[in-house]
Protein backbone atom coordinates (compact mmCIF):
# COMPACT_ATOMS: atom_id res chain seq x y z
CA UNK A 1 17.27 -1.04 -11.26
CA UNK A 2 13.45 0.16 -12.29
CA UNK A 3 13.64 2.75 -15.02
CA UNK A 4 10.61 5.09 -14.33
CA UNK A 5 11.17 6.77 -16.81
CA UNK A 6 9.05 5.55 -20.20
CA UNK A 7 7.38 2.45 -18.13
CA UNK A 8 3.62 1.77 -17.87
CA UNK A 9 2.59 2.68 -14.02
CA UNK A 10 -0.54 0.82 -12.69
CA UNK A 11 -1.64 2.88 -9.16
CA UNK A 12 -4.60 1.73 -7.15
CA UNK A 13 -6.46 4.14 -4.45
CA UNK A 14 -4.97 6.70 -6.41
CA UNK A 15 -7.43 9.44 -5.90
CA UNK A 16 -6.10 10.67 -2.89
CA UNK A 17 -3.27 10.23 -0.14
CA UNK A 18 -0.17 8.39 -1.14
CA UNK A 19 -1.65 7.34 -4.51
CA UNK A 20 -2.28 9.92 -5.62
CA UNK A 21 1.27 11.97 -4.47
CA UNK A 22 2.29 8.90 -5.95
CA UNK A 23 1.55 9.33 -9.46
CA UNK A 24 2.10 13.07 -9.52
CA UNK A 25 5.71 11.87 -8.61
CA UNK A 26 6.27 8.54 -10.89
CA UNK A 27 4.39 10.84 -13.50
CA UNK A 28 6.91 13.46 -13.59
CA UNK A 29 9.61 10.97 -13.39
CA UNK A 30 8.59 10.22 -16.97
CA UNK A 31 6.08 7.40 -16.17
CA UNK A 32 2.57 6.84 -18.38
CA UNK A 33 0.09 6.31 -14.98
CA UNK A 34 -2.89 4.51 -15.14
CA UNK A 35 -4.59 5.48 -11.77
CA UNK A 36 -7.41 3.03 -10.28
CA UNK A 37 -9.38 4.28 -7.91
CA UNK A 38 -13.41 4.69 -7.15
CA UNK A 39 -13.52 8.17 -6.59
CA UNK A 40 -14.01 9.29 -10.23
CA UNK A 41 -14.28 12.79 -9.50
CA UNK A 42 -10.85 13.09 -7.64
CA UNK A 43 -9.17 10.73 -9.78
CA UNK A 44 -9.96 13.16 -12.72
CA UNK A 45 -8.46 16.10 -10.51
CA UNK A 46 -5.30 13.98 -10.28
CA UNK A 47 -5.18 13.15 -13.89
CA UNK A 48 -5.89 16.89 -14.70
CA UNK A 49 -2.98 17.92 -12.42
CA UNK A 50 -0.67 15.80 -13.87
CA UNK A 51 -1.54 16.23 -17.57
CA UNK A 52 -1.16 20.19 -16.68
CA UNK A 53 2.32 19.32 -15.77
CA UNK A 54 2.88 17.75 -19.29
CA UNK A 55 2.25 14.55 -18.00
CA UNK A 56 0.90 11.50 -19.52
CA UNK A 57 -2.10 9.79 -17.08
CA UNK A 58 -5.38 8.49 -17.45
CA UNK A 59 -8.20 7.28 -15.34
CA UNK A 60 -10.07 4.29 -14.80
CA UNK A 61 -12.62 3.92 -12.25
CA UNK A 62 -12.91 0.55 -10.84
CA UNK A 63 -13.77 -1.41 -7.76
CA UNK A 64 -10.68 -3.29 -7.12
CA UNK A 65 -12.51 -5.87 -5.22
CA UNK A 66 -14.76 -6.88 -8.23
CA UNK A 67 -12.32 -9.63 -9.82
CA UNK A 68 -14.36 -9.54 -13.06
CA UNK A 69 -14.33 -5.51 -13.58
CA UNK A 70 -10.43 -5.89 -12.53
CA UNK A 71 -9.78 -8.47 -14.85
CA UNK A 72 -11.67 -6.59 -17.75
CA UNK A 73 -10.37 -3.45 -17.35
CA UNK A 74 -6.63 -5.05 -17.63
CA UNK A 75 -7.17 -7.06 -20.96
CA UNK A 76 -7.11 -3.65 -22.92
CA UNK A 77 -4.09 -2.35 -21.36
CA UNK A 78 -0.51 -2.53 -22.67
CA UNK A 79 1.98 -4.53 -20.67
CA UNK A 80 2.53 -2.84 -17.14
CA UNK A 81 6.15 -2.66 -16.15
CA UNK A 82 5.40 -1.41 -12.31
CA UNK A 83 1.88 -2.33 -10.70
CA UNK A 84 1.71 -0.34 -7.07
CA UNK A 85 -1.23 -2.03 -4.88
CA UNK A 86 -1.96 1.09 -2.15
CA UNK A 87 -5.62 0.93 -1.53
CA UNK A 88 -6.84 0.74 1.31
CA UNK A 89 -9.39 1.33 4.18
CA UNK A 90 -9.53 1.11 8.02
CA UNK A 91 -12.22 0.55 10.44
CA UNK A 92 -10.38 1.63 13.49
CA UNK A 93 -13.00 -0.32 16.30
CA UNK A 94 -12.53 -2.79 19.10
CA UNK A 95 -13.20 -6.51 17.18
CA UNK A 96 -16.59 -6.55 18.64
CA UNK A 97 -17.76 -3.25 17.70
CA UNK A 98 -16.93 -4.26 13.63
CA UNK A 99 -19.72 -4.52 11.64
CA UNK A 100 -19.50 -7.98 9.70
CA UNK A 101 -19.73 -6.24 6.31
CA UNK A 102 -17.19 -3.15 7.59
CA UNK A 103 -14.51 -7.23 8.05
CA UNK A 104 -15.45 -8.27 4.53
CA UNK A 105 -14.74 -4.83 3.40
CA UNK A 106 -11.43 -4.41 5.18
CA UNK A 107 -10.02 -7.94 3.91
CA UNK A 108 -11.48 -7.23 0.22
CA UNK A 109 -9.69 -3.93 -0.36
CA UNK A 110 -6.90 -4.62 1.59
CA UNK A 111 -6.21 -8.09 1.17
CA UNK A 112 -7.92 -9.74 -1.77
CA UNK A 113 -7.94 -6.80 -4.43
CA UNK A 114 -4.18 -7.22 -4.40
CA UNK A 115 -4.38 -11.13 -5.40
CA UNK A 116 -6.90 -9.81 -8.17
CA UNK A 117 -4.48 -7.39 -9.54
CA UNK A 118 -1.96 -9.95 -9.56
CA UNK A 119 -3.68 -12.16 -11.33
CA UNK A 120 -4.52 -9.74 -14.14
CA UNK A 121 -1.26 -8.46 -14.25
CA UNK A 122 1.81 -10.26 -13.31
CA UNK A 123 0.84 -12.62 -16.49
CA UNK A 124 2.96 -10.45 -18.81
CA UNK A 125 5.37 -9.52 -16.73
CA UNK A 126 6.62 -13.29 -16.17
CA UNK A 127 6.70 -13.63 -19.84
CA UNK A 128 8.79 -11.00 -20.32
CA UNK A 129 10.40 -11.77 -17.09
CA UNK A 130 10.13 -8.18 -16.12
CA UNK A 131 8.35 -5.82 -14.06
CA UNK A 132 7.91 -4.87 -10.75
CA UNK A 133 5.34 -5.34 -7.98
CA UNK A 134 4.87 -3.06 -5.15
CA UNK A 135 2.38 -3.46 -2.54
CA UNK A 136 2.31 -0.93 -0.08
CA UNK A 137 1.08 -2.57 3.28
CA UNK A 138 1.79 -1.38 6.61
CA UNK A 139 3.78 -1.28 10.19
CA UNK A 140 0.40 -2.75 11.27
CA UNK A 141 1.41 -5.77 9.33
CA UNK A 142 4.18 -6.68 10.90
CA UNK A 143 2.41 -5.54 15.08
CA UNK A 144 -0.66 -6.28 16.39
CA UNK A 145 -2.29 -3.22 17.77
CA UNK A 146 -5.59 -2.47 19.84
CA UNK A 147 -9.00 -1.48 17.66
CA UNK A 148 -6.76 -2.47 14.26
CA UNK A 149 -7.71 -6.56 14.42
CA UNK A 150 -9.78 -6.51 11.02
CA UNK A 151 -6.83 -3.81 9.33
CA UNK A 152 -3.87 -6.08 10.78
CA UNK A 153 -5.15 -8.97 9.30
CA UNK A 154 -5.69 -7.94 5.86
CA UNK A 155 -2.12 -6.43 6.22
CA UNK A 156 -0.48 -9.44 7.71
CA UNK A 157 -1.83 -10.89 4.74
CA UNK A 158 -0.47 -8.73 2.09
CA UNK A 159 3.20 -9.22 3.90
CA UNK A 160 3.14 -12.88 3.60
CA UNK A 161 1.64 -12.32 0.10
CA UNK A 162 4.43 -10.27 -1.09
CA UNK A 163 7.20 -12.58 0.74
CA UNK A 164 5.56 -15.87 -1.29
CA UNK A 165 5.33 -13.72 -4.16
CA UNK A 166 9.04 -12.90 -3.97
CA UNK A 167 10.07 -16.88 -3.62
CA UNK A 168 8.00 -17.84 -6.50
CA UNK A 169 9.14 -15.67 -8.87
CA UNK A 170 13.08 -16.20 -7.95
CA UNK A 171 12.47 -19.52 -9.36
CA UNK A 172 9.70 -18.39 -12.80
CA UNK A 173 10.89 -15.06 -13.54
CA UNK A 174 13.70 -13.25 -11.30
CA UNK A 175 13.93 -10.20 -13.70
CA UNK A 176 10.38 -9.48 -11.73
CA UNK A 177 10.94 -7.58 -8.94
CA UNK A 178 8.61 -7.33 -5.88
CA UNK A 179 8.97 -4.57 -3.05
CA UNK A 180 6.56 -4.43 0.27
CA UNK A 181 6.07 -1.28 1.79
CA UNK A 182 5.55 -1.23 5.84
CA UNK A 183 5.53 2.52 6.92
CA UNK A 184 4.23 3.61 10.47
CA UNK A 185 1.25 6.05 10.69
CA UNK A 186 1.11 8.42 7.58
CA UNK A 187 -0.57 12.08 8.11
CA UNK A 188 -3.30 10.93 5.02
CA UNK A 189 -5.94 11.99 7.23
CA UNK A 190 -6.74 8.00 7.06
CA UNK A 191 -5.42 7.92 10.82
CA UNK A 192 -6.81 10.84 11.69
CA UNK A 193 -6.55 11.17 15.36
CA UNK A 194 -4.04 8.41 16.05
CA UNK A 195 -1.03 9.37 18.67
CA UNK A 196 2.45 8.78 19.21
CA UNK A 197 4.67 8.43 22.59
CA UNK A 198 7.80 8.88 20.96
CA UNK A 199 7.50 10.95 18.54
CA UNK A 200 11.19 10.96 18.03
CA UNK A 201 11.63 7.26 17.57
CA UNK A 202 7.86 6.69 15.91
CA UNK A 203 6.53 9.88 14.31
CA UNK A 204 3.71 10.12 12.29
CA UNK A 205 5.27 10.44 8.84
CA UNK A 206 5.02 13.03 6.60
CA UNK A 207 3.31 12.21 3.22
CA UNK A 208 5.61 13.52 0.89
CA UNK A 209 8.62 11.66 2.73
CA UNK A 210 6.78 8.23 2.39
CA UNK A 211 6.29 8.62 -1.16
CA UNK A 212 10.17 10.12 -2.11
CA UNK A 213 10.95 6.62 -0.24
CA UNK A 214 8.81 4.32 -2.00
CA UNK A 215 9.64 5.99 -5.26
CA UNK A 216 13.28 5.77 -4.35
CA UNK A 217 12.95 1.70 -3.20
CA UNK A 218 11.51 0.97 -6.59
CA UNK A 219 13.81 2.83 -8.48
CA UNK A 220 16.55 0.53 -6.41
CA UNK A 221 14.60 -2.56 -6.82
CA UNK A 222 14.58 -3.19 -2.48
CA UNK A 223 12.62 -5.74 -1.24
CA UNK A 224 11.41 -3.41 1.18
CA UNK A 225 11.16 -0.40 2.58
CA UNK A 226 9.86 0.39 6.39
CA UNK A 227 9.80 3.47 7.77
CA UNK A 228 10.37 5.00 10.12
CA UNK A 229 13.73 2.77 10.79
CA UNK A 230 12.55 1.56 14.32
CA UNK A 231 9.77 -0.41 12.46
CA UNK A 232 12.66 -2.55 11.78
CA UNK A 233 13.49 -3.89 14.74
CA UNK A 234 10.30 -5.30 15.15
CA UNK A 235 10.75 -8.65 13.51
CA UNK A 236 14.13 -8.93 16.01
CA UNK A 237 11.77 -8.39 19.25
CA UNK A 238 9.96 -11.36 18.27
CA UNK A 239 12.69 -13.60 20.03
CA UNK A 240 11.48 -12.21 23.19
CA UNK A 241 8.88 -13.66 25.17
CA UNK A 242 5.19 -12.66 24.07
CA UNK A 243 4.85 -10.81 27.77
CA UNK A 244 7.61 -8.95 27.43
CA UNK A 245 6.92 -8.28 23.31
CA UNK A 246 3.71 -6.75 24.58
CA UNK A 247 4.94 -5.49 27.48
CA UNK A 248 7.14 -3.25 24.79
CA UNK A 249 4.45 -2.28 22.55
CA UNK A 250 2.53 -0.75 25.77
CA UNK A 251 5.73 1.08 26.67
CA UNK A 252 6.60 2.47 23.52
CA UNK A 253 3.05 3.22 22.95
CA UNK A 254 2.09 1.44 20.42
CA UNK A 255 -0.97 -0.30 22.00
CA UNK A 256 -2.77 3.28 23.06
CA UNK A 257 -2.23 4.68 19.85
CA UNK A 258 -5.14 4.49 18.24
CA UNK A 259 -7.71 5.55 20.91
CA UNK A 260 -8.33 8.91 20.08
CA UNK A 261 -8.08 7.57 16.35
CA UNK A 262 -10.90 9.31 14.44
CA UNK A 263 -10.21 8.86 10.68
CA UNK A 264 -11.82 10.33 7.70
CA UNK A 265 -15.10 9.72 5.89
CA UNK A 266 -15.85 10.03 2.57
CA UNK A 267 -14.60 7.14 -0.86
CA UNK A 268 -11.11 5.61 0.32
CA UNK A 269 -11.12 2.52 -1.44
């Protein structure tokens, strides 16, 4: 089990949306937050809020796709017992309509950053063969879907990161424990626009019932967490044929979802 409670929280994208419910929660379990995040004036908001709350937070503003800033910033921090990888952007276009820089950007932030923190990071944690690593990725990296080709990559990547991840350190360190978070569209304002068929089976989830779940899976040290629980069942339709795999997704609604997608503007990375 992850004690909460006295650790050293690292949060990335932790200026708004999950990250930043996030550390208002892990703070007030106890947790000292460190919250990463280029938006320095909502990431002093958040560290106001939670310091009003007698909590115990401080910012740094960072580009987690610079390696070099990343890898600065961590050599003067203590020891971190949980690092949470949650940003994150999305494009939301057909493949040809992406800007080449708008790719780059998606696989940096959603895709390499994470290997950077890692590498800064999970250092100390094998030599004191303890920690825990959370990356929180995505249903769209488990499913292909329609105008999501540059986001589903990046978060295909971060699955297969966190499963290799997980091998690895069963063999260097098991006392470090890794959890990968694959939740279905989140009402961040990220997705803004996005639809649902079945809103019964696939709803757009509710912020603060994402986070009382991830905080909950690392407290139990899962391996993961998807949500809702129809997300997983996907790995199980993969036995089918890829016609009738797809041939689901359009039923269920999965592949129209995101055409009325209009998203939010503004720092999200």
């Amino acid at each position: 089990m992850t004690e909460l409670s006295g650790a050293n929280v690292v949060i990335t994208g932790a200026a708004s949306g999950l990250g930043r419910l996030m550390a208002v929660e892990i703070a007030r379990k106890g947790a000292s937050v460190s919250l990463w995040d280029l938006d320095e004036e909502n990431l002093e908001a958040v560290v106001r809020d939670i310091k009003r709350d007698s909590g115990r937070a401080r910012a740094v503003v960072c580009d987690v796709t610079n390696r070099g800033a990343v890898y600065e910033f961590a050599r003067d921090m203590r020891p971190v017992d949980v690092l949470i990888n949650n940003a994150g952007v999305v494009n939301g276009k057909n493949l040809l309509d992406i800007d080449d820089k708008e790719i780059i950007r998606s696989m940096e932030v959603n895709a390499l950053s994470v290997f950077w923190m890692l590498k800064a990071f999970l250092p100390k944690m094998i030599e004191r063969n303890r920690g825990h690593v959370v990356t929180i990725a995505s249903a769209a990296g488990l499913i292909g879907v329609p105008r999501l080709s540059d986001y589903c990559a990046s978060k295909f990547a971060a699955v297969g990161l966190d499963e290799s991840l997980r091998a690895e350190l069963k063999r260097t360190a098991p006392g470090v424990k890794t959890t990968i978070v694959c939740p279905y569209y989140t009402d961040t304002g990220m997705f803004e626009g996005v639809r649902t068929r079945f809103s019964f089976l696939l709803p757009i989830l509710k912020q603060d019932r994402v986070v009382s779940g991830i905080v909950r899976a690392i407290e139990r040290d899962r391996a993961s967490l998807q949500m809702p629980f129809l997300v997983r069942s996907i790995p199980l339709l993969r036995i089918l044929p890829t016609p009738w795999f797809d041939a689901v997704a359009r039923m269920m609604g999965i592949s129209a979802s995101m055409d009325a997608f209009v998203g939010r503007s503004g720092p999200d990375a």
